[in-house]
N, C-alpha and C. Protein backbone atom coordinates (compact mmCIF):
# COMPACT_ATOMS: atom_id res chain seq x y z
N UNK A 1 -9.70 22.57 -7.86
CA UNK A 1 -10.44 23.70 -7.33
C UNK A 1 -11.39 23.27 -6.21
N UNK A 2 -11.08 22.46 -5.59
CA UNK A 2 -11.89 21.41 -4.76
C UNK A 2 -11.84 22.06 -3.26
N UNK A 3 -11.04 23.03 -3.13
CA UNK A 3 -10.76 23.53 -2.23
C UNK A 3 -11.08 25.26 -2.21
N UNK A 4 -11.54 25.64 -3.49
CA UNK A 4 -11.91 26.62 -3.56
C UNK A 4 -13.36 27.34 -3.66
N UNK A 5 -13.83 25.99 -2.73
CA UNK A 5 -15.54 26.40 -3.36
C UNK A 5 -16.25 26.56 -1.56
N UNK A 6 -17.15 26.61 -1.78
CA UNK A 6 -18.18 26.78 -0.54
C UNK A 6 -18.15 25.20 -0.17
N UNK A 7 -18.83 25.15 1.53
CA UNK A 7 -18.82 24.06 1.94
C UNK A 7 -19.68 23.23 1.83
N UNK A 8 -21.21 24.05 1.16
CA UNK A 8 -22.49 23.09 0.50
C UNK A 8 -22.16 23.10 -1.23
N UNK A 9 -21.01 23.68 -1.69
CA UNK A 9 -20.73 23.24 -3.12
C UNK A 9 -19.73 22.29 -2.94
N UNK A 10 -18.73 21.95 -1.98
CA UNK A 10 -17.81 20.98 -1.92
C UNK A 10 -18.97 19.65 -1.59
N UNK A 11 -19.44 19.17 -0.70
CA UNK A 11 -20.73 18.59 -0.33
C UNK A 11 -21.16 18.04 -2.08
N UNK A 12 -21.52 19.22 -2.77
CA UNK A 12 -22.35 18.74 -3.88
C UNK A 12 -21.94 18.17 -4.79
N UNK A 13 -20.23 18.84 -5.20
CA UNK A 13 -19.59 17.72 -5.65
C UNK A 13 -18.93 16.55 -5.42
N UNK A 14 -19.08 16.01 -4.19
CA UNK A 14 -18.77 14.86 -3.45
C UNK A 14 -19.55 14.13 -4.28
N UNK A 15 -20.97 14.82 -4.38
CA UNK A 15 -22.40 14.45 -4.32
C UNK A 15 -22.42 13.98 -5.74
N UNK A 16 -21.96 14.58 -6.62
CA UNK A 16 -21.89 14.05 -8.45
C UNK A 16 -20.98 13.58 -8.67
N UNK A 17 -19.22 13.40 -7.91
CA UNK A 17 -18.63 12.77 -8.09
C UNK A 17 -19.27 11.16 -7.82
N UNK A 18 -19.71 11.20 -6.65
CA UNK A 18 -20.27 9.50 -6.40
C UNK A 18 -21.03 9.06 -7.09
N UNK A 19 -21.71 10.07 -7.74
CA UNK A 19 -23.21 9.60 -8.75
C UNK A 19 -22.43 9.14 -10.16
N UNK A 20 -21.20 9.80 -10.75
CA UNK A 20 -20.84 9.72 -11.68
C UNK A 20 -19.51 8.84 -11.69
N UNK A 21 -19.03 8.55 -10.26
CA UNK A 21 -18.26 7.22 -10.58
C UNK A 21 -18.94 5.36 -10.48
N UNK A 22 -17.93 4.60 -11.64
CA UNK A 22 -18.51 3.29 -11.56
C UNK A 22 -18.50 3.08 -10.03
N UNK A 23 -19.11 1.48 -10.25
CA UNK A 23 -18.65 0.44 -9.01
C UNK A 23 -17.67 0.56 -7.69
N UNK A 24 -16.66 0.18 -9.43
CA UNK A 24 -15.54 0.13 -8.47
C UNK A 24 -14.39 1.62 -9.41
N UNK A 25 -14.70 2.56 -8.72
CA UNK A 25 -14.11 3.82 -9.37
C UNK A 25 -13.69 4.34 -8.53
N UNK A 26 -12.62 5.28 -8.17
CA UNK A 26 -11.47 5.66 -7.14
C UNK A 26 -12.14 7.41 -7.40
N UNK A 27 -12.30 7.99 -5.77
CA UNK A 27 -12.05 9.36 -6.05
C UNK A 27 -10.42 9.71 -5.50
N UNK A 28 -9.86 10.66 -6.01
CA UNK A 28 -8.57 10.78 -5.67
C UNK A 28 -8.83 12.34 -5.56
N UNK A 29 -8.27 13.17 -4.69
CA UNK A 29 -8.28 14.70 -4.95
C UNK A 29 -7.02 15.20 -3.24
N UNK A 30 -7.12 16.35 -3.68
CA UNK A 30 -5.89 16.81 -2.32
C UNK A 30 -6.73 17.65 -2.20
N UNK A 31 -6.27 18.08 -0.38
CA UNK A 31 -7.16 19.21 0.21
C UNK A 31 -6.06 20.06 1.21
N UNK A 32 -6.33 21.33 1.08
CA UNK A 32 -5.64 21.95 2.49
C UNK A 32 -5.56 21.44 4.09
N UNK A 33 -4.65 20.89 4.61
CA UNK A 33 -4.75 20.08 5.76
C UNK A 33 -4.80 21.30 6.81
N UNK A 34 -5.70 21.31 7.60
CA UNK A 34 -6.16 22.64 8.63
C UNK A 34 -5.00 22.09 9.84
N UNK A 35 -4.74 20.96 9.74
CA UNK A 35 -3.53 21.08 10.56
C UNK A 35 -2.45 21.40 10.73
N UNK A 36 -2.19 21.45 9.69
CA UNK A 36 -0.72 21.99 8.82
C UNK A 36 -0.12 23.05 9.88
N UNK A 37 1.08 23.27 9.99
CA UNK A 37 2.14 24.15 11.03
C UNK A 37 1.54 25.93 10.05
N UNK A 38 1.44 26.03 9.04
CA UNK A 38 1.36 26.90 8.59
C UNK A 38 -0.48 27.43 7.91
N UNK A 39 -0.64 26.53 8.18
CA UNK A 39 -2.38 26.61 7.81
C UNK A 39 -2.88 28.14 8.19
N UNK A 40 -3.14 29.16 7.50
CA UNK A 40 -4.03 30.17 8.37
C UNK A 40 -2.84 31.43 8.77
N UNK A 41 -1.86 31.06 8.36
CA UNK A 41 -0.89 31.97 8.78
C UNK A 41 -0.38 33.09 7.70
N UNK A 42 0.13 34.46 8.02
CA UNK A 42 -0.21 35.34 7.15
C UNK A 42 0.97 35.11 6.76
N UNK A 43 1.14 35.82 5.31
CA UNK A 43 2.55 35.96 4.22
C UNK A 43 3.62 35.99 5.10
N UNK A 44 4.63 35.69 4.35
CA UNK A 44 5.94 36.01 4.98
C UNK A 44 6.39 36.70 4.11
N UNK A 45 7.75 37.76 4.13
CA UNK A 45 8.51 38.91 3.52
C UNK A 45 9.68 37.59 3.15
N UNK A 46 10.09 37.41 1.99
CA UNK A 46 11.17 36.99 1.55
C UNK A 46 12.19 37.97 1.13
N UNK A 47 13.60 37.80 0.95
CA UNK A 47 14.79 38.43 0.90
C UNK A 47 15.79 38.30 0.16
N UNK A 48 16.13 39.31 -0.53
CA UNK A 48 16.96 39.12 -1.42
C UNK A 48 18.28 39.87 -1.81
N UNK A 49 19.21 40.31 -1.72
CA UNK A 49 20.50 41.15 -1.93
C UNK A 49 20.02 41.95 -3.02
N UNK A 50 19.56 41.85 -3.93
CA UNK A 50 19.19 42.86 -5.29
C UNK A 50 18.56 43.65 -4.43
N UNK A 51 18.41 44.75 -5.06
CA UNK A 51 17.92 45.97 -4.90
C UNK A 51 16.27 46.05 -5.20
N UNK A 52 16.43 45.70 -6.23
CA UNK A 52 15.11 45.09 -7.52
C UNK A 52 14.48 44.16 -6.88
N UNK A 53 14.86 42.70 -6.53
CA UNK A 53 13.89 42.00 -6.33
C UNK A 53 13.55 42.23 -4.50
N UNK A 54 14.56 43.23 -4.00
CA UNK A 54 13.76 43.03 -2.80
C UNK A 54 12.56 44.33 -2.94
N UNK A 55 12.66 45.36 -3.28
CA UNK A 55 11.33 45.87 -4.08
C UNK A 55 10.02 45.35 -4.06
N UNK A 56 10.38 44.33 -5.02
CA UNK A 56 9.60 43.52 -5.61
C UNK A 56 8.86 42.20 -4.68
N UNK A 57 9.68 42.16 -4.16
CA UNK A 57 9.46 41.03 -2.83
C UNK A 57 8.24 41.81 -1.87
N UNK A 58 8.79 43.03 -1.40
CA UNK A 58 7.95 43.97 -0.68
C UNK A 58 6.46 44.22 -1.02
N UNK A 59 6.64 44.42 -2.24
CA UNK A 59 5.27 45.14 -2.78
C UNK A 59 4.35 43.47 -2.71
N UNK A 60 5.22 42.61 -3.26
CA UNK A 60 4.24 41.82 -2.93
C UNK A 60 3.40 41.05 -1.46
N UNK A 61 4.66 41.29 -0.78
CA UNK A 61 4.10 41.17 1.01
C UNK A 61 3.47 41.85 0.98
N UNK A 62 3.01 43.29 0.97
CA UNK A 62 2.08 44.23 1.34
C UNK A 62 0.81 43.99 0.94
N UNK A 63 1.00 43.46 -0.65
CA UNK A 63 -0.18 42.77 -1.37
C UNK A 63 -0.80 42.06 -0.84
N UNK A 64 0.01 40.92 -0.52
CA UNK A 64 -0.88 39.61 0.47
C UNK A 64 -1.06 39.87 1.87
N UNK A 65 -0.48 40.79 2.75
CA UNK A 65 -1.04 41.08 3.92
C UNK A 65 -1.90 41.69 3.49
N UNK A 66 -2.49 42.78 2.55
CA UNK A 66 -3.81 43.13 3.18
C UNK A 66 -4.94 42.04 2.51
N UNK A 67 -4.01 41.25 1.26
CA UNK A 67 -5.46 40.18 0.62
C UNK A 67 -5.76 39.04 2.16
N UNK A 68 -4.47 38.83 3.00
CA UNK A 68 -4.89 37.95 3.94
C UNK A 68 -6.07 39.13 4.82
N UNK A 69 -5.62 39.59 5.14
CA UNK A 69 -6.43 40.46 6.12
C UNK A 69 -7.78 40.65 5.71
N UNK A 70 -8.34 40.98 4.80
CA UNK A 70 -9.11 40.72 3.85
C UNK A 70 -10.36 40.11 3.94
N UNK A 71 -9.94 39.03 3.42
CA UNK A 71 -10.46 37.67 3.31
C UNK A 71 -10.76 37.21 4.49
N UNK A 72 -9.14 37.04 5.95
CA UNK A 72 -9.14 36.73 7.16
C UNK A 72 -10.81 36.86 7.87
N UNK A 73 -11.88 38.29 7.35
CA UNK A 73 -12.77 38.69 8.21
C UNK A 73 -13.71 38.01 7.44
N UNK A 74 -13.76 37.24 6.44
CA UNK A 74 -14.36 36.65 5.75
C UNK A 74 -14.97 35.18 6.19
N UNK A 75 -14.13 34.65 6.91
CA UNK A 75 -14.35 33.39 7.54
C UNK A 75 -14.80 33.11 8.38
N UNK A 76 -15.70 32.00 8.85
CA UNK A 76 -16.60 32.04 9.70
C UNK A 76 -15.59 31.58 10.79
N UNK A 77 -16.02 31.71 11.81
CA UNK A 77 -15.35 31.25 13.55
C UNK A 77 -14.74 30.27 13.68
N UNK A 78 -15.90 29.16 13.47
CA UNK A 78 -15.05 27.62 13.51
C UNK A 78 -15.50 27.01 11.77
N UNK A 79 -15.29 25.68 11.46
CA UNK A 79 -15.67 25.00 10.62
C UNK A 79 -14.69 24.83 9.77
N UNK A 80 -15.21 24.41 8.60
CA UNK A 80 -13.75 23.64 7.55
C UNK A 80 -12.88 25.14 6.66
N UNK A 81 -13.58 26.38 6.70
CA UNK A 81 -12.77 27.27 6.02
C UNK A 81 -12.06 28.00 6.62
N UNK A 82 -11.15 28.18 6.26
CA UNK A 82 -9.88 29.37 6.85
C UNK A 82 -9.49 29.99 5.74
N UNK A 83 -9.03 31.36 6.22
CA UNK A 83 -8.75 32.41 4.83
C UNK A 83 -7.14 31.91 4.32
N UNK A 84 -6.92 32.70 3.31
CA UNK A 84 -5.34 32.61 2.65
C UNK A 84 -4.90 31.03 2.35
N UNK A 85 -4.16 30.83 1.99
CA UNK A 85 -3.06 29.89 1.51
C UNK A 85 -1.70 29.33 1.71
N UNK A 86 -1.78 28.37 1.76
CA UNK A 86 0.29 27.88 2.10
C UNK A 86 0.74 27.92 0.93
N UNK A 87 0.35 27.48 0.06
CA UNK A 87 0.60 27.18 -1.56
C UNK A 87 2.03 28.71 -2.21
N UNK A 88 3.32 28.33 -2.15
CA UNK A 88 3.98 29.42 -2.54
C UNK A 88 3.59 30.14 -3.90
N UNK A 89 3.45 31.90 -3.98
CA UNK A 89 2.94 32.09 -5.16
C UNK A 89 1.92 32.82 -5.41
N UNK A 90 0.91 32.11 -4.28
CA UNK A 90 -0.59 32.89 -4.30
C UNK A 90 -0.55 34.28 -3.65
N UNK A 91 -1.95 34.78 -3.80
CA UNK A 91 -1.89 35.95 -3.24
C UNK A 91 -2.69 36.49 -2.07
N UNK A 92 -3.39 35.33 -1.25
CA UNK A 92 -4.17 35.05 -0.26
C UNK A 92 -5.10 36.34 -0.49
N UNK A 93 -5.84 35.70 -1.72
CA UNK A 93 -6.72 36.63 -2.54
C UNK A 93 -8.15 35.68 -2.45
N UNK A 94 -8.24 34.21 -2.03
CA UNK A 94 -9.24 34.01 -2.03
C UNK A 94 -9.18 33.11 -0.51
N UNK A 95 -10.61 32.68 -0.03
CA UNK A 95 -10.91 31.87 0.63
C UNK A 95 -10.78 30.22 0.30
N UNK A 96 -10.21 29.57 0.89
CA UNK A 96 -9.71 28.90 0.63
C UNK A 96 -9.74 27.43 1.76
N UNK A 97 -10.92 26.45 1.81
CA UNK A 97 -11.03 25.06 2.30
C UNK A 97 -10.46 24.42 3.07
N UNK A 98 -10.05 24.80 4.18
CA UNK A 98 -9.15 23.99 4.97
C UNK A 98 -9.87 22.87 5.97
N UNK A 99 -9.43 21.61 5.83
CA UNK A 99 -10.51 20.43 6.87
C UNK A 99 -9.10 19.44 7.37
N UNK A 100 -9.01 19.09 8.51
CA UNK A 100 -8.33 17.98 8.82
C UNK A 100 -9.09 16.42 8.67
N UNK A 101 -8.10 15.81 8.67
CA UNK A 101 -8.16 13.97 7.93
C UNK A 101 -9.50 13.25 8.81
N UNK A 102 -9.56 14.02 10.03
CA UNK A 102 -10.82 13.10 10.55
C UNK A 102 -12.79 13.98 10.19
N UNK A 103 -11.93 15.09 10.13
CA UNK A 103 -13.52 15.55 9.30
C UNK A 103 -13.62 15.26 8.05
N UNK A 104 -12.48 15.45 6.70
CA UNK A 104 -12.68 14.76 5.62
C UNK A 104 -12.83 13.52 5.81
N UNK A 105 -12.49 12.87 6.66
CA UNK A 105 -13.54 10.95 6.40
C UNK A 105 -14.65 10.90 6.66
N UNK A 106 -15.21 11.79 7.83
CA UNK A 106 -16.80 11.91 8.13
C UNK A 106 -17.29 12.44 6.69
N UNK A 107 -16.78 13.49 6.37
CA UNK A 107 -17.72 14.24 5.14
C UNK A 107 -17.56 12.73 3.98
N UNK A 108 -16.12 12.64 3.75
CA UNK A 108 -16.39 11.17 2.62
C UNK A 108 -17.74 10.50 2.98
N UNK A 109 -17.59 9.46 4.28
CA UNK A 109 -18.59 8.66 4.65
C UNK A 109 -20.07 9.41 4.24
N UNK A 110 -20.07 10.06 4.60
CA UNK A 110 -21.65 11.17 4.34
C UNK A 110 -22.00 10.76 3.46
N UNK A 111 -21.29 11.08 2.14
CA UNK A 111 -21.59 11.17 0.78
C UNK A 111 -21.15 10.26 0.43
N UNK A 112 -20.95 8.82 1.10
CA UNK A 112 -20.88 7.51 0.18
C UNK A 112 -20.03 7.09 0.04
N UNK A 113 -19.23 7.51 0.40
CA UNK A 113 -17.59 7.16 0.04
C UNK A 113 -16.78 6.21 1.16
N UNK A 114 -16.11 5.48 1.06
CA UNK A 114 -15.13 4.77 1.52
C UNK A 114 -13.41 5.59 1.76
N UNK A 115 -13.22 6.18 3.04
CA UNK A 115 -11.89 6.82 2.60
C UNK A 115 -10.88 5.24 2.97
N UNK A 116 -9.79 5.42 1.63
CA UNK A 116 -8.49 4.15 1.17
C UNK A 116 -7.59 4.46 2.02
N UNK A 117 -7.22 6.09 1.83
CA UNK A 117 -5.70 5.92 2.04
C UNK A 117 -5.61 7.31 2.23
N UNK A 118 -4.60 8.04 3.12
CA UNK A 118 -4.42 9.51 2.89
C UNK A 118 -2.35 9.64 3.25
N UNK A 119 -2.17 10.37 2.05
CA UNK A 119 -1.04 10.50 1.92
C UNK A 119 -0.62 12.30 2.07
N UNK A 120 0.85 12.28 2.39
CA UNK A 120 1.12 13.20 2.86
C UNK A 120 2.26 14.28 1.66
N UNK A 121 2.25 15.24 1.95
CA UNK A 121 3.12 16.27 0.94
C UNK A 121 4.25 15.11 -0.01
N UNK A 122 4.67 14.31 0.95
CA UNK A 122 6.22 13.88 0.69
C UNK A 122 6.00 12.27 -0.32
N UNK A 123 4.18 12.24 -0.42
CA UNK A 123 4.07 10.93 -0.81
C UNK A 123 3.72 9.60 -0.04
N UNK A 124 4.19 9.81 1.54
CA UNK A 124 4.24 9.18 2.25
C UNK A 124 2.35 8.55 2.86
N UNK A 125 2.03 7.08 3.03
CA UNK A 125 0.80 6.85 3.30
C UNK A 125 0.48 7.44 5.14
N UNK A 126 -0.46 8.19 5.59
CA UNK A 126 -0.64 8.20 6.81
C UNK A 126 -1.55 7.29 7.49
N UNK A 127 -0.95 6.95 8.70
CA UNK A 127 -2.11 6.17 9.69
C UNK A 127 -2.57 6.90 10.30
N UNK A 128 -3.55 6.56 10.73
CA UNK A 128 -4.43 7.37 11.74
C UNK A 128 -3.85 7.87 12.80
N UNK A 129 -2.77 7.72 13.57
CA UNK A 129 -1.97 9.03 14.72
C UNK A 129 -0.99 8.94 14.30
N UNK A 130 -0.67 9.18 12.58
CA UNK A 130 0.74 9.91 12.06
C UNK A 130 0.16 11.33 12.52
N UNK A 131 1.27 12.13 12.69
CA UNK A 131 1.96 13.26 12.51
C UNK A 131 1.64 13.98 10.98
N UNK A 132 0.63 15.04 10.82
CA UNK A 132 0.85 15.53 9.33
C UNK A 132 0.67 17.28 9.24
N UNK A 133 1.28 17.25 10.67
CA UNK A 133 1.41 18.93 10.93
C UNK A 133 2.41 19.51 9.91
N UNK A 134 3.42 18.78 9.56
CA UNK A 134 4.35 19.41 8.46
C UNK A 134 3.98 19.62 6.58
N UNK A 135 2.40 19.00 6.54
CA UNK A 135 1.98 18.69 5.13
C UNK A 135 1.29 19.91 5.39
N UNK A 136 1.49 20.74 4.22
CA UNK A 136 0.30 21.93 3.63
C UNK A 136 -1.25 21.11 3.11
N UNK A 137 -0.97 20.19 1.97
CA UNK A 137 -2.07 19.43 1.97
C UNK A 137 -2.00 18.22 1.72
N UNK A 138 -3.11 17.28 1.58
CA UNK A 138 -2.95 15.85 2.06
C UNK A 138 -3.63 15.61 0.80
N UNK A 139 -3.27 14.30 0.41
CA UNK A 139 -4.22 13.41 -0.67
C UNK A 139 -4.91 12.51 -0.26
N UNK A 140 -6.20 12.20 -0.66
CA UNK A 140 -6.93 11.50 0.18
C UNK A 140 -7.49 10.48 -1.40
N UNK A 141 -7.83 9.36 -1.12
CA UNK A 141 -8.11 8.28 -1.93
C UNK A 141 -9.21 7.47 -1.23
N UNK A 142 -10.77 7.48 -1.88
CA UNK A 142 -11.66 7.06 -1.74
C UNK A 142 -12.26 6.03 -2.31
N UNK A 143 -13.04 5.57 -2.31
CA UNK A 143 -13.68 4.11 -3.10
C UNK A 143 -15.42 4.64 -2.91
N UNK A 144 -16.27 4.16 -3.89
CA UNK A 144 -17.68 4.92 -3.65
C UNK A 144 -17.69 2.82 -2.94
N UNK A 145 -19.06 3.22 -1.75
CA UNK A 145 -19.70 2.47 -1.00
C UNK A 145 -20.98 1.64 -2.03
């Protein structure tokens, strides 16, 4: 839910995670990558030959276009949040954390942290000018300072 909170409650639990890990204790968590090809982008209509589930398909596009729309006016201009979700399923019913890999290392560093390693949808480790426009979200692996 690390991604579902405000940006001075994400901050705060950075803030008790570091207080409450040892020495040598690993934070591990995934975040919405704001870079992502799809980051910020409204529902799509899926399709189906049934009768029934395309119905059903519908009502729920309509659902999440207006929860994106919604929410969409909810978000401030610039900064780490963007409305809706990539996550298949949801209902871009809430606001929802989006930061790319070089502001999550500043915010790590802030709050003490050492960022390890940041890996991508597929598992894969990223370097610093990989490509991670195709990841919805990234895992990031820290060490407290």
């Amino acid at each position: 839910m690390f991604d579902a909170v405000s940006h001075e409650d994400r901050l705060r639990i950075l803030a008790e995670a570091r207080r409450v890990l040892s020495a040598d204790g690993l934070l591990m968590f995934s975040a919405h990558n704001r870079r992502s090809r799809t980051a910020g982008k409204p529902p799509r209509l899926a399709y189906s030959r049934n009768p029934i589930a395309q119905a059903r398909y519908v009502l729920e596009y309509l659902k999440r276009t207006r929860n994106h729309l919604r929410v969409g006016r909810l978000q401030p201009p610039r900064g780490g949040v963007r409305a809706g979700s990539t996550t298949l399923g949801t209902t871009y019913a809430l606001l929802h954390y989006y930061i790319d890999r070089d502001k999550q290392r500043r915010q790590l560093e802030a709050g003490g942290f050492r960022l390890l390693d940041v890996f991508d949808s597929d598992g894969r480790s990223l370097g610093e000018s990989d490509d991670d426009a195709s990841s919805p979200s990234l895992l990031y692996v820290a060490a407290r300072k």
